[in-house]
Protein backbone atom coordinates (compact mmCIF):
# COMPACT_ATOMS: atom_id res chain seq x y z
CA UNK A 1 -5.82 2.68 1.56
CA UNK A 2 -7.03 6.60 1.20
CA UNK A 3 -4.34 9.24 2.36
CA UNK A 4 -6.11 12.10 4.37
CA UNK A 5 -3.25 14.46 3.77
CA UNK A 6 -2.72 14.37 -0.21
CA UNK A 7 -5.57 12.60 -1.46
CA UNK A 8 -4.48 9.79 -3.23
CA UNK A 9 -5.01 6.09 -2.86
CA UNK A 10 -2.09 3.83 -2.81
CA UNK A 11 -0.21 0.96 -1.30
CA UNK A 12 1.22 1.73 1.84
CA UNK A 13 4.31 0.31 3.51
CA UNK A 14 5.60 -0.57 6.79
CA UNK A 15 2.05 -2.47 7.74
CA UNK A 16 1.20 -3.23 11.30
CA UNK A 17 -1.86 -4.53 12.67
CA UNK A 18 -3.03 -3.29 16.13
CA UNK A 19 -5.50 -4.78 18.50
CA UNK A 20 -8.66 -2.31 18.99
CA UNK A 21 -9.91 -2.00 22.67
CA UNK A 22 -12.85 -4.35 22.40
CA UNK A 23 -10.59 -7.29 20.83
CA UNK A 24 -13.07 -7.58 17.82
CA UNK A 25 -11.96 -5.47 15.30
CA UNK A 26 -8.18 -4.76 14.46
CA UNK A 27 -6.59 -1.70 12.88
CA UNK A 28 -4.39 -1.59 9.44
CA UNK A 29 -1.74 0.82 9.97
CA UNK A 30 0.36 1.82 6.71
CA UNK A 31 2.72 4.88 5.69
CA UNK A 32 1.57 6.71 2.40
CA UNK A 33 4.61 6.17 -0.19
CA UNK A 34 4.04 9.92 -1.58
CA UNK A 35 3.93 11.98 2.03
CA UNK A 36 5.04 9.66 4.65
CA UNK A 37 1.41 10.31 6.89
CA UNK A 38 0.81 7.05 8.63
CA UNK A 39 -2.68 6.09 7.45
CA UNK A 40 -5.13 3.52 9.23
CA UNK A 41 -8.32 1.57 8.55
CA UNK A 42 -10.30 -0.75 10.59
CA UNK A 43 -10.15 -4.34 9.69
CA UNK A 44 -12.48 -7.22 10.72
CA UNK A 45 -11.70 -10.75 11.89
CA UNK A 46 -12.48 -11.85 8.55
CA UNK A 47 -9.69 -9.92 6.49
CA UNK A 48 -7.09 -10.35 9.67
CA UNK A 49 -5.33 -13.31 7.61
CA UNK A 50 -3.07 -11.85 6.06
């Protein structure tokens, strides 16, 4: 994932996975190792197996 606030791309930790409104799509949410900004990406229902 891409941190926003200091522009690197890393591994984050502390993953959750949150239902979007329309119960298609689900968002990745992850904490940047370097800064500690929670970061978040949209996922489909293909990549939801985890």
């Amino acid at each position: 994932m891409y941190c926003m606030h200091c522009k690197t791309k890393r591994e984050g930790r502390n993953h959750t996975i949150k239902l979007i409104r329309d119960g298609r799509r689900r968002s990745l949410r992850a904490t940047c190792e370097i800064c500690g900004t929670v970061m978040s990406k949209l996922i489909g229902k293909e990549e939801y197996a985890l």
